[in-house]
N, C-alpha and C. Protein backbone atom coordinates (compact mmCIF):
# COMPACT_ATOMS: atom_id res chain seq x y z
N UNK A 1 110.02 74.36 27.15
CA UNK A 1 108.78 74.45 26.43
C UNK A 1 109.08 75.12 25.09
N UNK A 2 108.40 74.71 23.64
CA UNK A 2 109.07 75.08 22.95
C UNK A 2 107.73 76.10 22.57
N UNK A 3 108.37 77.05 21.77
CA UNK A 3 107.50 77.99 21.28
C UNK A 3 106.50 77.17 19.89
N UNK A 4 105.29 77.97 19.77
CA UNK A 4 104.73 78.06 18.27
C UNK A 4 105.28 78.58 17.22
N UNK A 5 105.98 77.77 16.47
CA UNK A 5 106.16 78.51 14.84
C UNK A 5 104.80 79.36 14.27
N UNK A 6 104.41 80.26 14.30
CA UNK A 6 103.03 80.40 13.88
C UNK A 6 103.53 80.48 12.19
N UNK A 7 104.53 81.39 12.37
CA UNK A 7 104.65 81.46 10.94
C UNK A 7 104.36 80.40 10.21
N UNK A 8 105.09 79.05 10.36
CA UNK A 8 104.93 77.88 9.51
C UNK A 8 103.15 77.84 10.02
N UNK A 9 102.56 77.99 10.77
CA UNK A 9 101.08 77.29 11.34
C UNK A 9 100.15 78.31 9.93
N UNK A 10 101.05 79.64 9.95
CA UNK A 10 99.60 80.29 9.52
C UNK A 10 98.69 80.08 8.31
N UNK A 11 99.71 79.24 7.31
CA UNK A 11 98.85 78.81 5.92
C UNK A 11 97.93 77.47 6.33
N UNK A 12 98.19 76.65 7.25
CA UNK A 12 97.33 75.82 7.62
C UNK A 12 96.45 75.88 8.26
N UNK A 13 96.56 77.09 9.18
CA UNK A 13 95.63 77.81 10.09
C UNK A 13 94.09 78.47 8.77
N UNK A 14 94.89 79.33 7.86
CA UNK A 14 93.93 80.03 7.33
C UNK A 14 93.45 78.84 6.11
N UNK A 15 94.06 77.66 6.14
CA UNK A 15 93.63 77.04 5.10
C UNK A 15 91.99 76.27 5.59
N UNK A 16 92.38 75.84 6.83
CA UNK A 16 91.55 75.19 8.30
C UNK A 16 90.28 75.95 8.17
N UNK A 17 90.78 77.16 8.76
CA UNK A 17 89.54 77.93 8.99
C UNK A 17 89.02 78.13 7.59
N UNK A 18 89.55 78.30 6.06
CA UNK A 18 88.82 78.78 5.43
C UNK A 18 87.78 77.70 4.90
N UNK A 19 88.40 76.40 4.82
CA UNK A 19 87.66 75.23 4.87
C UNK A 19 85.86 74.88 5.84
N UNK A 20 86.67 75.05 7.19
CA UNK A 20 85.16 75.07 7.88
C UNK A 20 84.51 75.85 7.61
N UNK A 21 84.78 77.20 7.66
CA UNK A 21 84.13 78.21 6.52
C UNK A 21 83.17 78.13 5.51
N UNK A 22 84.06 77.43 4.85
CA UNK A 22 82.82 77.09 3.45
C UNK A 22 82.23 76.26 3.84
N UNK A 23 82.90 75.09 5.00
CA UNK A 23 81.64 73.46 5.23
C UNK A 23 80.42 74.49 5.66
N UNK A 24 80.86 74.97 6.71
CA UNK A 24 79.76 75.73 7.35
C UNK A 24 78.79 76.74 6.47
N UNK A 25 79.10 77.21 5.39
CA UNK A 25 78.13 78.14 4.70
C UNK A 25 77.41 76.43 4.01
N UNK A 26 78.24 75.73 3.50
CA UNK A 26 77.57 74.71 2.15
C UNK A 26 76.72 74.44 3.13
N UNK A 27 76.91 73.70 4.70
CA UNK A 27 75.71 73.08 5.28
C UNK A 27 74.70 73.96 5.49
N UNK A 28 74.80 75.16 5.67
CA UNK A 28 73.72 76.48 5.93
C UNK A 28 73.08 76.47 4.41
N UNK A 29 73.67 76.60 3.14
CA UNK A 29 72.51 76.63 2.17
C UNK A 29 72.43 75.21 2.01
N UNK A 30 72.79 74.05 2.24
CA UNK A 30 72.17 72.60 2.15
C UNK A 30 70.63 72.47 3.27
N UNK A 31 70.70 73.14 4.53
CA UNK A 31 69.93 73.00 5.08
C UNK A 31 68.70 73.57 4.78
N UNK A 32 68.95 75.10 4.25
CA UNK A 32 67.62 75.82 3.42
C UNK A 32 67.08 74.95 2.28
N UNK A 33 67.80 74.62 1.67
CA UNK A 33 67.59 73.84 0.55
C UNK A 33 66.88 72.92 0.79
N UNK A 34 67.18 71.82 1.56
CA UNK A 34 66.50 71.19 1.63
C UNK A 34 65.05 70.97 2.66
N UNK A 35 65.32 72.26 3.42
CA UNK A 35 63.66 73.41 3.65
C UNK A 35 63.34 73.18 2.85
N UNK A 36 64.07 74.04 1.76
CA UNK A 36 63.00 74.55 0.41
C UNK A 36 62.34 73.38 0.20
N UNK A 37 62.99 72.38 -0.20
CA UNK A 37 62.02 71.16 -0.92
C UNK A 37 61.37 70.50 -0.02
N UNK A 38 61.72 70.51 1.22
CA UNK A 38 60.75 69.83 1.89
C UNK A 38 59.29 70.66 1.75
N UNK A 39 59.50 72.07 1.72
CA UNK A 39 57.95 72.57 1.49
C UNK A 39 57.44 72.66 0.12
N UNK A 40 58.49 72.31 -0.63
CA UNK A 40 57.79 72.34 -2.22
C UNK A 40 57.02 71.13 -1.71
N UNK A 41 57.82 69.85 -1.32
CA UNK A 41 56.70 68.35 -1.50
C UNK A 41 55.77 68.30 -0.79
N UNK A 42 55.86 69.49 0.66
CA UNK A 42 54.52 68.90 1.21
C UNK A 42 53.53 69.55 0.60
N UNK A 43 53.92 70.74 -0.50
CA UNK A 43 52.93 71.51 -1.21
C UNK A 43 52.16 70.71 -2.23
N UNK A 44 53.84 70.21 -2.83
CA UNK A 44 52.88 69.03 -3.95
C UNK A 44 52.09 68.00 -3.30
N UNK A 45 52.48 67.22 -2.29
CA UNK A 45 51.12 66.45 -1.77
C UNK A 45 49.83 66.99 -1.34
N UNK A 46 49.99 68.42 -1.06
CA UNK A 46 48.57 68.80 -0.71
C UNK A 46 47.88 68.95 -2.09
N UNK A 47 48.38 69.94 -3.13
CA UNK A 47 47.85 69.80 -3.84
C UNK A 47 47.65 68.31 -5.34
N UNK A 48 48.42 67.21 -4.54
CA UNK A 48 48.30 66.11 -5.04
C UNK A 48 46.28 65.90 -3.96
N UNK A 49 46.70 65.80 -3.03
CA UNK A 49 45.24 65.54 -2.32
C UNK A 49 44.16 66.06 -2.21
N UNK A 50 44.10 67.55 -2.77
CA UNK A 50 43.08 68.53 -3.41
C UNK A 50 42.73 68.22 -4.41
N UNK A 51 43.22 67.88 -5.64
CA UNK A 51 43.46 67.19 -6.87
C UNK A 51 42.49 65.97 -6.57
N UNK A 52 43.07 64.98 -5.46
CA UNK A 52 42.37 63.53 -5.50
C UNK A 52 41.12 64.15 -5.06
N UNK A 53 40.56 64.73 -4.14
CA UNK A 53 39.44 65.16 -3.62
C UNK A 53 38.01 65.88 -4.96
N UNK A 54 39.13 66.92 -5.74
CA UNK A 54 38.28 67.50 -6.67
C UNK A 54 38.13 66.28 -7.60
N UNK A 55 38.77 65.57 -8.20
CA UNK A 55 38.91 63.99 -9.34
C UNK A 55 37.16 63.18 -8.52
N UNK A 56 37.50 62.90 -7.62
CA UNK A 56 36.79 61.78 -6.80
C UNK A 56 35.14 62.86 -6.81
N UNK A 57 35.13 63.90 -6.35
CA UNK A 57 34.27 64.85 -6.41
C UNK A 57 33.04 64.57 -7.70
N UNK A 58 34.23 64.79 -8.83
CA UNK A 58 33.57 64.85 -10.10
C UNK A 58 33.40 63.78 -10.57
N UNK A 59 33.93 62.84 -10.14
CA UNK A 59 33.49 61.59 -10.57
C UNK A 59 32.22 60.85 -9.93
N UNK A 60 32.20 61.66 -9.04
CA UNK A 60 30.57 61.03 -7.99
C UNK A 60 29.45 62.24 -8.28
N UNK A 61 29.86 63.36 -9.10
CA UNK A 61 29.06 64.29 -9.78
C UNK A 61 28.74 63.19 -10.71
N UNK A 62 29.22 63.03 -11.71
CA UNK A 62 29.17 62.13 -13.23
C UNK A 62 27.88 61.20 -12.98
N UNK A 63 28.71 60.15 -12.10
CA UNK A 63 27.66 59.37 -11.64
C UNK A 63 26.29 59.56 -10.98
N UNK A 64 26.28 61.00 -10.22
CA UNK A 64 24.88 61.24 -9.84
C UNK A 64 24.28 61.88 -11.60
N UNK A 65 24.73 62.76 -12.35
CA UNK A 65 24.18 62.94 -13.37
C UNK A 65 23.61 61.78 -13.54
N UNK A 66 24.78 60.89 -14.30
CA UNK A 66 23.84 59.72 -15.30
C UNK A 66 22.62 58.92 -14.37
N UNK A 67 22.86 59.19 -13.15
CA UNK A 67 21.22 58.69 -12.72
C UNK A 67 20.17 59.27 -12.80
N UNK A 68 20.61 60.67 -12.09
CA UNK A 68 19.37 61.92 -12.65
C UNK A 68 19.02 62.07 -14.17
N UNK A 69 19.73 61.32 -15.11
CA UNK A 69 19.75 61.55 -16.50
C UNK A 69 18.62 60.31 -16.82
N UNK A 70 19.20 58.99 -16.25
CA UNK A 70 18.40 58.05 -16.31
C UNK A 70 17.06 58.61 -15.99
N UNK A 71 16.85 58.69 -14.60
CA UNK A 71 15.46 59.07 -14.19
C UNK A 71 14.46 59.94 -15.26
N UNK A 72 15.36 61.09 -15.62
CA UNK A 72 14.91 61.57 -16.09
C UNK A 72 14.10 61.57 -17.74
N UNK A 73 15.23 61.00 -18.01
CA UNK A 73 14.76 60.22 -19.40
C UNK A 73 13.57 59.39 -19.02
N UNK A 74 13.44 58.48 -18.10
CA UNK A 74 12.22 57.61 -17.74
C UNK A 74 11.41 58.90 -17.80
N UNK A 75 11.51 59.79 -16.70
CA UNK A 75 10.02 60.55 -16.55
C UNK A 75 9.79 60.77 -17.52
N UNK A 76 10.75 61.69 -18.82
CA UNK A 76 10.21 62.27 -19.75
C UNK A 76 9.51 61.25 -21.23
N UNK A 77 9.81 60.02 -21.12
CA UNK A 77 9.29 59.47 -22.24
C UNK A 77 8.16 58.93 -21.64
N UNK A 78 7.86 59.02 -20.62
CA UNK A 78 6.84 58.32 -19.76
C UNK A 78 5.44 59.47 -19.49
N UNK A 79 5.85 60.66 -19.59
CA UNK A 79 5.26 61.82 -20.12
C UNK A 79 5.05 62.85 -19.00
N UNK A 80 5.49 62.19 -17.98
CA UNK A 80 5.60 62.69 -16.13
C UNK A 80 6.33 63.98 -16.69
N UNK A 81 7.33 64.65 -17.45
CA UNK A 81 7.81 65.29 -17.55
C UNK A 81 7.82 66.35 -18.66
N UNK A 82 7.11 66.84 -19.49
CA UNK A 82 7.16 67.69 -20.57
C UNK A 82 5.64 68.33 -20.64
N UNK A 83 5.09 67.96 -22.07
CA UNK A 83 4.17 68.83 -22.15
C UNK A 83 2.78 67.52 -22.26
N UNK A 84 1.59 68.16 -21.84
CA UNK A 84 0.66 67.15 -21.25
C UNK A 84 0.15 66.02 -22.17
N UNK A 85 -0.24 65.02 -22.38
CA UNK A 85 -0.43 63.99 -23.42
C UNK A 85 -1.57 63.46 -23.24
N UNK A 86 -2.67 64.66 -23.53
CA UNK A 86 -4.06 64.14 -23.29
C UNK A 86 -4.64 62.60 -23.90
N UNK A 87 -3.95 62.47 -25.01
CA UNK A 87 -4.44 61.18 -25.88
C UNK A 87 -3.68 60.02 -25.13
N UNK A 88 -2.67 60.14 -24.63
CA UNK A 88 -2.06 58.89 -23.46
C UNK A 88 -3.78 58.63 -22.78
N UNK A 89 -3.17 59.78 -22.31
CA UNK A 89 -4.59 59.41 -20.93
C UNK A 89 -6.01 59.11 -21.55
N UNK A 90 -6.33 59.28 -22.37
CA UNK A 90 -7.69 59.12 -22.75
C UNK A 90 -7.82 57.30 -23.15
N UNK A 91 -6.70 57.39 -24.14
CA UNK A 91 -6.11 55.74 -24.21
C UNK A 91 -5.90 55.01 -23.38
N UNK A 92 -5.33 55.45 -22.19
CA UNK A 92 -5.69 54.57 -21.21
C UNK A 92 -6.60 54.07 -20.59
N UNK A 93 -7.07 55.29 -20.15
CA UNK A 93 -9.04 54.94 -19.94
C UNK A 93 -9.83 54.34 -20.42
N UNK A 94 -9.26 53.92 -22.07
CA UNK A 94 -10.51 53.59 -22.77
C UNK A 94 -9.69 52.10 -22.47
N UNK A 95 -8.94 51.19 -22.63
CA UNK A 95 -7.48 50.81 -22.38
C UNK A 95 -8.71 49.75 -21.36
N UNK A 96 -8.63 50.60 -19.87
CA UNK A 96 -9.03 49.97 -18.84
C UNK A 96 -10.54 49.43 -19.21
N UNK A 97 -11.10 50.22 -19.78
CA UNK A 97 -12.49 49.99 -19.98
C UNK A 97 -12.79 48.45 -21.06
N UNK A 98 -12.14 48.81 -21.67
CA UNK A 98 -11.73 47.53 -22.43
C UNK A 98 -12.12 46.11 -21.76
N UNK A 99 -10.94 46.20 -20.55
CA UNK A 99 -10.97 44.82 -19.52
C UNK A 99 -12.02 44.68 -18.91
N UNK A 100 -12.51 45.99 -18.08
CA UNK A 100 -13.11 46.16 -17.14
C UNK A 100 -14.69 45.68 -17.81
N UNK A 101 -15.17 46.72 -19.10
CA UNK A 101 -16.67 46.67 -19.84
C UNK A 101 -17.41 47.10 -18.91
N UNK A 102 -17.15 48.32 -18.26
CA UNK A 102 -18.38 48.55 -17.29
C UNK A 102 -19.62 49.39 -18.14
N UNK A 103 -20.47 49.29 -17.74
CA UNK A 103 -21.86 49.53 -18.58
C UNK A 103 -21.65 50.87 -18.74
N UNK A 104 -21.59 52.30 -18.21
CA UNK A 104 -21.22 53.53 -18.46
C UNK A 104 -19.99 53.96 -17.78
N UNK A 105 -19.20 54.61 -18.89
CA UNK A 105 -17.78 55.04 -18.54
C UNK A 105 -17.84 56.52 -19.81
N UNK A 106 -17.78 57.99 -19.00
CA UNK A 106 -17.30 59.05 -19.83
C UNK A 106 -16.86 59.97 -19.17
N UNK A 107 -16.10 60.51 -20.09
CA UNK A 107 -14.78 61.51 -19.38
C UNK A 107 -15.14 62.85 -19.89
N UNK A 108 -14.95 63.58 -19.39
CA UNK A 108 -14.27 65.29 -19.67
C UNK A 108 -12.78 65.20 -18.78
N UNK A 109 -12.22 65.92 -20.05
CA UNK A 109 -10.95 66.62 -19.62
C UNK A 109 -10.94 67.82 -19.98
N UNK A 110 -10.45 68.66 -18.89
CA UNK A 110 -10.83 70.18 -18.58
C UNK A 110 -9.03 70.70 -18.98
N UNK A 111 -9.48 72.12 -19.39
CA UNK A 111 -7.51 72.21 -19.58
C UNK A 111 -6.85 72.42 -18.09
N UNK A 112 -5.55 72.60 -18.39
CA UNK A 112 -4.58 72.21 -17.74
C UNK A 112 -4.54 73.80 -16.62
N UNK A 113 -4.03 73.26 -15.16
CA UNK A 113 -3.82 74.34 -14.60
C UNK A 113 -2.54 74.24 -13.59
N UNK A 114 -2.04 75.20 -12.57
CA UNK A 114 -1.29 74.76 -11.96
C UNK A 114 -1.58 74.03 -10.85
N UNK A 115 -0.47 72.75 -9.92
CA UNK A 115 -1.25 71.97 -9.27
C UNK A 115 -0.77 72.58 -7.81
N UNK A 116 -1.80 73.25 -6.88
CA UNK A 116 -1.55 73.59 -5.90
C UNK A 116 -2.11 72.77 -5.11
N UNK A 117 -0.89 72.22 -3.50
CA UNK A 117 -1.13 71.58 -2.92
C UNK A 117 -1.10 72.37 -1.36
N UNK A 118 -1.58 72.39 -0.16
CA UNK A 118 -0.86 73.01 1.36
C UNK A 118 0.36 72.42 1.79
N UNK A 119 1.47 73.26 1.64
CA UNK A 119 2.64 72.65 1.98
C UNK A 119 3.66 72.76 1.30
N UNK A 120 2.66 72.27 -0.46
CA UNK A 120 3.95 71.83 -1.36
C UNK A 120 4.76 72.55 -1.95
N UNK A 121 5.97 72.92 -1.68
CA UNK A 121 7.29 73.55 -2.44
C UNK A 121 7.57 72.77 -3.66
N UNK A 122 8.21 73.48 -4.44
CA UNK A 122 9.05 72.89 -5.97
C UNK A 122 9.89 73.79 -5.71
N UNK A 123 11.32 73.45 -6.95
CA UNK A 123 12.80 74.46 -6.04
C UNK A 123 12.43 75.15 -7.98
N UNK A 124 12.87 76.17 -7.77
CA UNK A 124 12.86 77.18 -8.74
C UNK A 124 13.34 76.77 -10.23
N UNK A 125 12.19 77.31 -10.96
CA UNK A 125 12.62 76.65 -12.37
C UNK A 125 11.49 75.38 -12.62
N UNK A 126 10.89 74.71 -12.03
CA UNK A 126 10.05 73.65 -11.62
C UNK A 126 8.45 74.11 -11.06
N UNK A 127 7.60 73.49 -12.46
CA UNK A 127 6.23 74.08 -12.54
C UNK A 127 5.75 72.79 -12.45
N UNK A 128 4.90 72.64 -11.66
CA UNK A 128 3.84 71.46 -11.44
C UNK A 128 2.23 72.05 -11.68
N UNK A 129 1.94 70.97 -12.72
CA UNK A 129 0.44 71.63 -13.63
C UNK A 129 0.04 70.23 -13.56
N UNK A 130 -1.64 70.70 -13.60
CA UNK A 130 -2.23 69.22 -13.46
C UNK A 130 -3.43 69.51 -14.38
N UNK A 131 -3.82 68.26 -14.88
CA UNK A 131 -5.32 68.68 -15.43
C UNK A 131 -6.49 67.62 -15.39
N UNK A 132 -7.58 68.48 -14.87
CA UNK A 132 -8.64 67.53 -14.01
C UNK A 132 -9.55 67.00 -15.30
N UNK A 133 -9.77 65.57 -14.84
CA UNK A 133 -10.65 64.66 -15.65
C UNK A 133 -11.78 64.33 -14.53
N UNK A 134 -12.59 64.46 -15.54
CA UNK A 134 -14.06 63.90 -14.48
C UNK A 134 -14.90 62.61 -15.19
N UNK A 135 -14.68 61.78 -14.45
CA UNK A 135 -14.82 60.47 -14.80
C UNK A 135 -16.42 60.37 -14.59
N UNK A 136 -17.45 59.73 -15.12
CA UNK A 136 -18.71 59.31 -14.35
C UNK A 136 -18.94 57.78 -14.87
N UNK A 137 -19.15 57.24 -14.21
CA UNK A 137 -19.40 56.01 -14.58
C UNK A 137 -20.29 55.11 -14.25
N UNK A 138 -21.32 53.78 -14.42
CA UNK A 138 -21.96 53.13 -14.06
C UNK A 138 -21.35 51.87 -13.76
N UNK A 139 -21.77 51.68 -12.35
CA UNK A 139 -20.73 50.16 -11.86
C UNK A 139 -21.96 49.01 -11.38
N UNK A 140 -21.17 47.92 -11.97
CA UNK A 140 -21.80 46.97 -11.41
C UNK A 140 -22.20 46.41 -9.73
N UNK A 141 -20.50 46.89 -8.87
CA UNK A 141 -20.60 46.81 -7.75
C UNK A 141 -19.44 48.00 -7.23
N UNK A 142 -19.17 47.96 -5.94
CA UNK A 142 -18.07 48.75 -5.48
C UNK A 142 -16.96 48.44 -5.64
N UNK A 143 -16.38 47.36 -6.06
CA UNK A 143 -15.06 47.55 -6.16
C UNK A 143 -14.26 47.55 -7.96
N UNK A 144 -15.73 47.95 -8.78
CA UNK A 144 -15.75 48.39 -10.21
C UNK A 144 -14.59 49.84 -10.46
N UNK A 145 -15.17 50.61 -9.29
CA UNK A 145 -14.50 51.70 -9.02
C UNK A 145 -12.95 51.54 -8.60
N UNK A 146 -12.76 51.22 -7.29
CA UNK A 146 -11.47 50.53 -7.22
C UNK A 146 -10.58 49.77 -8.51
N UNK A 147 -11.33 49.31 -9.34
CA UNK A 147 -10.45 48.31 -10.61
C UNK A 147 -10.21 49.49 -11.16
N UNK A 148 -11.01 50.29 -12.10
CA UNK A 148 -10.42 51.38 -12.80
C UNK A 148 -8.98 52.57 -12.49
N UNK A 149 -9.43 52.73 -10.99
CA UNK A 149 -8.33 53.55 -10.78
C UNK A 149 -6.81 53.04 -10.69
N UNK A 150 -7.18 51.53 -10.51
CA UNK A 150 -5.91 50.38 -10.40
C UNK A 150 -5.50 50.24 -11.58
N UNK A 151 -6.69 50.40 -12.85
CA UNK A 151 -6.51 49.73 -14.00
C UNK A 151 -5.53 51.04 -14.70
N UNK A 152 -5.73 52.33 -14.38
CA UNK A 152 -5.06 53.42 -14.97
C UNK A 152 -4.39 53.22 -14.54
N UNK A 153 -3.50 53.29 -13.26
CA UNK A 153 -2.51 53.31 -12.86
C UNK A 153 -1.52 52.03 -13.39
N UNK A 154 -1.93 51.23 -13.69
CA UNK A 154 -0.99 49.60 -14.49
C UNK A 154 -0.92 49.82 -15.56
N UNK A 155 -1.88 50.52 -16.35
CA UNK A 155 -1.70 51.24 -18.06
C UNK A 155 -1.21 51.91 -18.36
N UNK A 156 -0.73 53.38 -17.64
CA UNK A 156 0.14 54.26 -17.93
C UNK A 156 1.11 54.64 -16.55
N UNK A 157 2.12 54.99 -17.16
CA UNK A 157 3.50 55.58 -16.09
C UNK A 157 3.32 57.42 -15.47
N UNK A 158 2.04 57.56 -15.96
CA UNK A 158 1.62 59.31 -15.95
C UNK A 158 1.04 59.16 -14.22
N UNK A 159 1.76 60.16 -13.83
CA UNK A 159 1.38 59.95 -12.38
C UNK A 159 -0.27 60.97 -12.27
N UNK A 160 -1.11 60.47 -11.26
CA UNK A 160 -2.77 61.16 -11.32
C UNK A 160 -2.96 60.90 -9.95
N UNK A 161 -3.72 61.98 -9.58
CA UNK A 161 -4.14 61.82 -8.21
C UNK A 161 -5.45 62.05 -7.97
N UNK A 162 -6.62 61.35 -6.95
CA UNK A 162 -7.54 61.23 -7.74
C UNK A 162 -8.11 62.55 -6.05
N UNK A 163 -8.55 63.58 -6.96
CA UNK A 163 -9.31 64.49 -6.08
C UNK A 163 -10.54 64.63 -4.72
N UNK A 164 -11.37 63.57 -5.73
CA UNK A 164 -12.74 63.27 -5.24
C UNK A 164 -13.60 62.41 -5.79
N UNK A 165 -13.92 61.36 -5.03
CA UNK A 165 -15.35 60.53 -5.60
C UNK A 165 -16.71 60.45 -5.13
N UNK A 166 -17.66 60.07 -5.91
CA UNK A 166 -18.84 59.87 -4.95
C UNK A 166 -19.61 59.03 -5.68
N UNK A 167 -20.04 57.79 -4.68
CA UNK A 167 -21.01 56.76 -5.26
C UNK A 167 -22.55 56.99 -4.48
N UNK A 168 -23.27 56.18 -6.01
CA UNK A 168 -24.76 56.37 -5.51
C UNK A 168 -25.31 55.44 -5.44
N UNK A 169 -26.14 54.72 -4.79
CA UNK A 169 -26.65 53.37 -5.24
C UNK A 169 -27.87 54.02 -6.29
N UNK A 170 -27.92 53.27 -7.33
CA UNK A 170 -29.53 53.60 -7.87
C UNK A 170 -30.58 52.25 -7.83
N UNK A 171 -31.45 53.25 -7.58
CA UNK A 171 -32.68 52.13 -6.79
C UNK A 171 -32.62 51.69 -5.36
N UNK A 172 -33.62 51.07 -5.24
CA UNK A 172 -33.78 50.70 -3.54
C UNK A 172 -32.78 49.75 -3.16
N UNK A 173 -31.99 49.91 -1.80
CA UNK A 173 -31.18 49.09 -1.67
C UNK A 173 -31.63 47.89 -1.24
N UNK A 174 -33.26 47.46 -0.80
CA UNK A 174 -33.73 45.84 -1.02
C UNK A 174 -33.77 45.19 -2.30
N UNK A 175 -33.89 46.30 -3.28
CA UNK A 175 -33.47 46.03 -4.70
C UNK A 175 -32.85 44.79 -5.24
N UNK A 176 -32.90 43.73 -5.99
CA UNK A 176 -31.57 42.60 -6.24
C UNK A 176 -31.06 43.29 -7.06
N UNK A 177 -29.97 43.10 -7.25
CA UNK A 177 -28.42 43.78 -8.19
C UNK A 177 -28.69 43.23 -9.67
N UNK A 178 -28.73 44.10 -10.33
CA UNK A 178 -28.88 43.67 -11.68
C UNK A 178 -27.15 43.43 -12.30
N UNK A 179 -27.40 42.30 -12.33
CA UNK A 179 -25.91 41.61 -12.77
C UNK A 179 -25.09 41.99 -14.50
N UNK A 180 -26.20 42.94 -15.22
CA UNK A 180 -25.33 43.45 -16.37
C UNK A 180 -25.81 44.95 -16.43
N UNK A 181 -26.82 45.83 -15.66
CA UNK A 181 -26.79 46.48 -15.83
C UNK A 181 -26.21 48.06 -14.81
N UNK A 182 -26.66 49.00 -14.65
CA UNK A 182 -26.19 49.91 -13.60
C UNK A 182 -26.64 49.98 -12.25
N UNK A 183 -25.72 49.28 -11.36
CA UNK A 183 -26.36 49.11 -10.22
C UNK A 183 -25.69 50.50 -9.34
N UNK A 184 -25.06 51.39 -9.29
CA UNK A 184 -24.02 52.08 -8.95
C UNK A 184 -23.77 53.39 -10.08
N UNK A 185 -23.99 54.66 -9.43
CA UNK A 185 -23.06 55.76 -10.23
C UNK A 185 -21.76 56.56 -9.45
N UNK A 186 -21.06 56.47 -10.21
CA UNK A 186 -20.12 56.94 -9.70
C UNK A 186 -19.43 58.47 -10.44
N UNK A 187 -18.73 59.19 -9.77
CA UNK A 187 -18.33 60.44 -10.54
C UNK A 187 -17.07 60.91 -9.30
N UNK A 188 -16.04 60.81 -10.60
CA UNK A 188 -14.76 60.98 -9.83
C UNK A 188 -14.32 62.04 -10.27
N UNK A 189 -13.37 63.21 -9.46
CA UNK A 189 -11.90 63.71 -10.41
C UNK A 189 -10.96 63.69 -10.09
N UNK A 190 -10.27 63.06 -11.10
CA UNK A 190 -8.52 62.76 -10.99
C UNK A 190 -7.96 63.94 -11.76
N UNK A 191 -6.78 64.31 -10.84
CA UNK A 191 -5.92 65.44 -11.89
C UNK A 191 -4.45 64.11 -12.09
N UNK A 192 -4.40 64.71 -13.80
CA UNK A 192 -3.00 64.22 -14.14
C UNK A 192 -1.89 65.57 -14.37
N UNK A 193 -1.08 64.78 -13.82
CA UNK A 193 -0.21 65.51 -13.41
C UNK A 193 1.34 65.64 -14.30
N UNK A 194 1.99 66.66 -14.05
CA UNK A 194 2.57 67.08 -15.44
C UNK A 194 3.90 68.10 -14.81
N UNK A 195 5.40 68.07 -15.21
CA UNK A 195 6.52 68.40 -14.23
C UNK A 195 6.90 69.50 -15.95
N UNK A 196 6.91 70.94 -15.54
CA UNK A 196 7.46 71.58 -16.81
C UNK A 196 8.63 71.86 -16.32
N UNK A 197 9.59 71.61 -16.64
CA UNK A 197 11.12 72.10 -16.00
C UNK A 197 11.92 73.34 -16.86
N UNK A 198 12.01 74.57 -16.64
CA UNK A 198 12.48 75.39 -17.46
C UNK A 198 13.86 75.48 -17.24
């Protein structure tokens, strides 16, 4: 059996070992390393997908604006929204009367107050004011009344809600209907209604 030269072995020995040595450290920081980046990328994809989430977010903000913008622009040139436009409304009335020609038609408009309803909330910042008109009028028949309130509402975009009416017949109801003059009084109040947004 022959012996080990170690002597001749030992530069190959320490060359060996110093080799795996270093494989073994390079693969130990190759393996952190490429830890490391594996958690840099899954960092960057999250915050790649936070990113898409906040993008997509604001972009369906945008789009609800420009509708609420739309709307809003409608309400406000339409007069649903600012400050009250008594001469709209009076124009309209007179507007309907026009078509309608009912034998007596006159208004008071009373000033403006706030419009309290049972129930109704508004979210803060948001004043709802209304202001009552009292209509009286002379009708030919019952559904004279009905046309007018139809007829305001097709003439102007101002939203009104009508409070209270009350019809009278005048004269005896064996009476025949006088076909141009006042067979009917009527006396309504509508509040128009009015959105102040501060």
């Amino acid at each position: 059996m022959n012996s080990i030269d170690w002597y001749y072995l030992r530069q190959p020995l320490i060359m060996f070992l110093s080799s795996m040595g270093i494989a073994i450290a390079v693969g130990i920081i190759g393996l952190q390393f490429e830890t490391m980046q594996i958690k840099k990328y899954e960092s960057a994809v999250s915050t790649l997908k936070t990113t898409h989430k906040l993008y997509t977010s604001i972009v369906n903000d945008i789009d609800l604006l420009d509708q609420y913008r739309s709307s809003y622009d409608a309400y406000k040139s339409s007069g649903l929204i600012g400050e009250e436009r008594r001469l709209s409304w009076v124009e309209s009335l007179e507007t309907t009367n026009q078509v309608l020609k009912l034998p007596v038609l006159t208004y008071n408009l009373l000033p403006q107050e706030n419009f309290i309803r049972p129930g109704l909330v508004t979210k803060a910042g948001v004043v709802l004011n209304s202001s009552p008109m009292t209509l009286s009028m002379g009708l030919l028949h019952e559904e004279d009344l009905l046309a007018v309130l139809e007829g305001l509402r097709l003439s102007i975009k101002n939203l009104f809600t009508v409070e209270s009416c009350s019809l009278t017949r005048n004269g005896n109801i064996s009476a025949s209907l006088n076909t141009k003059g006042t067979n009917l009084s009527s006396r309504c109040t509508i509040r128009w209604v009015t959105i102040n947004v501060k």
